[in-house]
N, C-alpha and C. Protein backbone atom coordinates (compact mmCIF):
# COMPACT_ATOMS: atom_id res chain seq x y z
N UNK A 1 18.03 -189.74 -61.05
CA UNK A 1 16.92 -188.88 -60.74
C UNK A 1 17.30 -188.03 -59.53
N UNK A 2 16.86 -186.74 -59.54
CA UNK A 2 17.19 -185.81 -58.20
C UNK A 2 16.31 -186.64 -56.96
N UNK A 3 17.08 -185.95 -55.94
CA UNK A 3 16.15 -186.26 -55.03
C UNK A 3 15.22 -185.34 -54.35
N UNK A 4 14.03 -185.62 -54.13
CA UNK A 4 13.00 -184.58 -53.82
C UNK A 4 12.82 -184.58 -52.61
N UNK A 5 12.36 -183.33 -51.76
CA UNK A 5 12.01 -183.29 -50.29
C UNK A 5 10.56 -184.29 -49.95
N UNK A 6 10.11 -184.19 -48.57
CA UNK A 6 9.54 -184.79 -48.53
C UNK A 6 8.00 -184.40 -48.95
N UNK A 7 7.65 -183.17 -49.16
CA UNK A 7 7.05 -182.81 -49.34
C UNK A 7 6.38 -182.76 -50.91
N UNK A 8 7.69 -182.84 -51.72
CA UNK A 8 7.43 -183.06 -53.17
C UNK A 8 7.55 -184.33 -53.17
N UNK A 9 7.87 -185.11 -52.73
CA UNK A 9 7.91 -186.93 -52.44
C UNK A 9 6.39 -187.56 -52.59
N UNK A 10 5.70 -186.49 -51.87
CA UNK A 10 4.18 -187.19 -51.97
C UNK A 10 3.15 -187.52 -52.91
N UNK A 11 2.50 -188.42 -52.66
CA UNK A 11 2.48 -189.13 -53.75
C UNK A 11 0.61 -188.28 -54.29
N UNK A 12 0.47 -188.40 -55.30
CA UNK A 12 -1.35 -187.98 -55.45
C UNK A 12 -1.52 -188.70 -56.15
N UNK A 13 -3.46 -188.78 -56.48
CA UNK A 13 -3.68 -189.83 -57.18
C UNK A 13 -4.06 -188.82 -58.82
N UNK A 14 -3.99 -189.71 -59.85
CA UNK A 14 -4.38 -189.47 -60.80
C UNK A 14 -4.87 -190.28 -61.60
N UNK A 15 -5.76 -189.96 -62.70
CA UNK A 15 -6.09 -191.32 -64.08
C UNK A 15 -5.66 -191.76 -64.98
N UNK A 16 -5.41 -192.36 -65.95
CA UNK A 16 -5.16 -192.59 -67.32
C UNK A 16 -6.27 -193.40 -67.51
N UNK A 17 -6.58 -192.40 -68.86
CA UNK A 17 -7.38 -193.50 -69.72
C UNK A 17 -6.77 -194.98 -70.73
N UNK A 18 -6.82 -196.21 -70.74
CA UNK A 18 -6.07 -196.87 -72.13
C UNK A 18 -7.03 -197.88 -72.27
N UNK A 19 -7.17 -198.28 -73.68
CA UNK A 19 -7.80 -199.27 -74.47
C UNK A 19 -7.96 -200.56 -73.29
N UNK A 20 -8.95 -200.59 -73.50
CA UNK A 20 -9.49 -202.46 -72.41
C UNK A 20 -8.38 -203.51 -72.55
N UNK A 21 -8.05 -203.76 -74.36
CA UNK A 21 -7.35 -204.66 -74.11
C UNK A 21 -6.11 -204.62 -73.93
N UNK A 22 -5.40 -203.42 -74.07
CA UNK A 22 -4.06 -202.94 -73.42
C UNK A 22 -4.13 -203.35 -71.38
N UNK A 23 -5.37 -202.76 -70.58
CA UNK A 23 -5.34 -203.12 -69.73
C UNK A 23 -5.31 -204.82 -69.04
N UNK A 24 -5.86 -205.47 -70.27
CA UNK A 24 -6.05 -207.16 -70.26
C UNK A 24 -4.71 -207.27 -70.00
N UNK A 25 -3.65 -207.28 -71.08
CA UNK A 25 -2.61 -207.39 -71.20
C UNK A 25 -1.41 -206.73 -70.11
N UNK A 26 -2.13 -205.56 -69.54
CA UNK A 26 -1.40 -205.09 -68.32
C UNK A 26 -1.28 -206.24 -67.05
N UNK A 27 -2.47 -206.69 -66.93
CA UNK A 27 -2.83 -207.50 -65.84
C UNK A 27 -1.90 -208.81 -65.91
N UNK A 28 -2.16 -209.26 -67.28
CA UNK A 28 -1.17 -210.42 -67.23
C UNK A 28 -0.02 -210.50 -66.61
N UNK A 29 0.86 -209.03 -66.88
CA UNK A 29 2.14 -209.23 -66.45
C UNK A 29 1.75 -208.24 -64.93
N UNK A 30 2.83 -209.35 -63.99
CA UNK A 30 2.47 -208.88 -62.62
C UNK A 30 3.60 -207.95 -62.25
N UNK A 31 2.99 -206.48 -62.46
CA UNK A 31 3.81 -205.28 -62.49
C UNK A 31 3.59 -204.28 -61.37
N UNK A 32 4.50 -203.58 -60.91
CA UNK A 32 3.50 -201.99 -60.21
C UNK A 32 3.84 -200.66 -61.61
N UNK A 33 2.62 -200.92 -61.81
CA UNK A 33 2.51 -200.28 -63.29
C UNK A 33 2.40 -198.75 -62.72
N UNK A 34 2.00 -198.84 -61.30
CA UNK A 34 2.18 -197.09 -60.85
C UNK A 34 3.40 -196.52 -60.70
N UNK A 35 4.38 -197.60 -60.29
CA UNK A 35 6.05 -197.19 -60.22
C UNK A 35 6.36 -197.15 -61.83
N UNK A 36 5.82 -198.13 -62.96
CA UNK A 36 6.36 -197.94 -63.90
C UNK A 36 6.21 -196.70 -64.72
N UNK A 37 5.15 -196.04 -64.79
CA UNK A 37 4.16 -194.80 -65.28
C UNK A 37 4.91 -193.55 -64.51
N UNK A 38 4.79 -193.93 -63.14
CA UNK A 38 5.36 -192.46 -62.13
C UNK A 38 7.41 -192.28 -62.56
N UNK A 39 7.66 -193.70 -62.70
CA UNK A 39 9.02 -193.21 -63.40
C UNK A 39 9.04 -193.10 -64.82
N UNK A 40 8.34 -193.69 -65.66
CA UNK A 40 8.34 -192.93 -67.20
C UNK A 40 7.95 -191.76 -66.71
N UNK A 41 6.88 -191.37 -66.59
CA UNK A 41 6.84 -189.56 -66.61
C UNK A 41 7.79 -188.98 -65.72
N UNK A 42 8.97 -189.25 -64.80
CA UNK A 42 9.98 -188.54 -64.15
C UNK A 42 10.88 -188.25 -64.89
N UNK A 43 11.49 -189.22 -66.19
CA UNK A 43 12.24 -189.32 -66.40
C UNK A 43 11.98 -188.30 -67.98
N UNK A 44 11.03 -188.12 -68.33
CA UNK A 44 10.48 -187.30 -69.45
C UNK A 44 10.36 -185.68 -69.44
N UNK A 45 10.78 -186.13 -68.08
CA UNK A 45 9.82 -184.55 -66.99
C UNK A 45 11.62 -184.13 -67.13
N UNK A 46 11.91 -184.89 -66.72
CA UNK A 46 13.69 -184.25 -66.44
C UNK A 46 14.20 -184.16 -68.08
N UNK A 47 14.17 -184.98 -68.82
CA UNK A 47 14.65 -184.68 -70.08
C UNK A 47 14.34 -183.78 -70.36
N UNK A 48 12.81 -183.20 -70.17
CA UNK A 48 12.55 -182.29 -71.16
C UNK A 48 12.99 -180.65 -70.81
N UNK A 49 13.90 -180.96 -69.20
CA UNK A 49 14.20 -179.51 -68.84
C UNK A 49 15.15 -179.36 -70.08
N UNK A 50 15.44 -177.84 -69.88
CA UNK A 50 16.31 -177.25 -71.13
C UNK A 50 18.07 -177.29 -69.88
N UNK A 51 18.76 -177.88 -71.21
CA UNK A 51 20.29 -177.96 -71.28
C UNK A 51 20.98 -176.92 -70.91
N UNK A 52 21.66 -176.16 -69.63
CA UNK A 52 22.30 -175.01 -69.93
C UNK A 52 23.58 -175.21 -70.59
N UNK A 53 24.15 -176.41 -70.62
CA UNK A 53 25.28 -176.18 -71.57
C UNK A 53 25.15 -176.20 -72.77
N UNK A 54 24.34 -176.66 -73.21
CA UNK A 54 23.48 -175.84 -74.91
C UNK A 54 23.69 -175.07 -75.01
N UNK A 55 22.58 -174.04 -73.97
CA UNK A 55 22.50 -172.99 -73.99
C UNK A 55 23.70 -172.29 -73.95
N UNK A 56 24.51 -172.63 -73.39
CA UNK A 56 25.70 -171.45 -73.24
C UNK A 56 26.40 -171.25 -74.37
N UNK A 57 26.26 -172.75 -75.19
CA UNK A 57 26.71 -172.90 -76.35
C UNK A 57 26.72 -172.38 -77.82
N UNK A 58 25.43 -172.20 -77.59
CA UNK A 58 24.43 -171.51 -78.34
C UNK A 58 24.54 -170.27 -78.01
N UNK A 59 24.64 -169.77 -77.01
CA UNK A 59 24.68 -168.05 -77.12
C UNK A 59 26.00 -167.74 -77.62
N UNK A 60 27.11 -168.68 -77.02
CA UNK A 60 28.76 -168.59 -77.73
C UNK A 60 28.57 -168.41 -78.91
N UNK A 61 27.84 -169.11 -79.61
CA UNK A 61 27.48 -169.02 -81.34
C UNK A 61 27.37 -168.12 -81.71
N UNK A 62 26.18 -167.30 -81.42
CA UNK A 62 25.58 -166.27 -81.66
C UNK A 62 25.66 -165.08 -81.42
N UNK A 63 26.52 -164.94 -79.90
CA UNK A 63 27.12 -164.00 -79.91
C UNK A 63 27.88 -162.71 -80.55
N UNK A 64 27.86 -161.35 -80.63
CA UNK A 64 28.99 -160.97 -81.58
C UNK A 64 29.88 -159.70 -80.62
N UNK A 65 30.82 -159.25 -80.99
CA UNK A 65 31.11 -157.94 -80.20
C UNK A 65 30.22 -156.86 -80.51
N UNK A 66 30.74 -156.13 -79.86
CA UNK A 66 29.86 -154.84 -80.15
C UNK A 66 30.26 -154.08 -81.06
N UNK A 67 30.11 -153.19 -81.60
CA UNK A 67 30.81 -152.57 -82.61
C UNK A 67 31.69 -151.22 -82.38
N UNK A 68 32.73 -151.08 -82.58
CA UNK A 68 33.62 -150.71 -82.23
C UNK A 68 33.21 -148.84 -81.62
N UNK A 69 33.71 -148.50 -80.75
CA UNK A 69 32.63 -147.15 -79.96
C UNK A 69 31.83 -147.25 -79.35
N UNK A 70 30.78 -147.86 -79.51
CA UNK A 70 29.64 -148.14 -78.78
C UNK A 70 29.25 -148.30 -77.73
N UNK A 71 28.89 -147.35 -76.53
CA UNK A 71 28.47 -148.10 -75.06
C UNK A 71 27.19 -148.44 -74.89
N UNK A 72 27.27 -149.02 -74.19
CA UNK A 72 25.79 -149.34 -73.46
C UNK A 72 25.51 -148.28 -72.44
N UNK A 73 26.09 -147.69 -72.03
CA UNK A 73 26.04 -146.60 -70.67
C UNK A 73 24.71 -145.03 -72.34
N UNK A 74 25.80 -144.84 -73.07
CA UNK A 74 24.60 -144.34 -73.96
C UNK A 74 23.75 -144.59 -74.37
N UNK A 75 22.94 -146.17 -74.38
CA UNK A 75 21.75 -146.25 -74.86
C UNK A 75 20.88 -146.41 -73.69
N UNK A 76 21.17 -146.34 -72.35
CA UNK A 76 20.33 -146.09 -71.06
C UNK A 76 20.23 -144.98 -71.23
C-alpha cells in the first residue's frame, strides 16, 4: 500500500449497513473489523486505479502510422 501524508492518514467516521445476524457473527470473532473494512476498501481503491502499462500497451496495439504525406502542421 502507498504511503499517505498525514493529512490523508486521517481517519473519518463512516456507516455500513449489514444484516443483524452477520453482525452476531461479527462479534463472535474478536476482530478490529474497522482495520479489516478500512483495508479491504484500500486495497480495492488501489486495484481499481487504471494500469499504465496496459495502457501503453494498448495504445502500442492500436496505434498506426500516419499515412504516407501527411502532416499534422496542415491540419492546425
Amino acid at each position: 500500500m502507498t504511503s499517505m501524508s498525514a493529512k490523508e492518514d486521517e481517519l473519518v467516521r463512516t456507516t455500513i449497513t449489514i444484516p443483524k445476524a452477520l453482525k452476531k457473527k461479527m462479534a463472535a470473532c474478536k476482530m478490529n473489523w474497522s482495520k479489516v473494512i478500512r483495508e479491504t476498501i484500500a486495497q480495492i481503491v488501489e486495484d481499481s486505479k487504471p494500469n499504465m502499462t496496459e495502457a501503453v500497451i494498448l495504445n502500442e496495439k492500436v496505434r498506426r502510422k500516419a499515412p504516407a504525406g501527411w502532416s499534422s502542421l496542415k491540419v492546425i
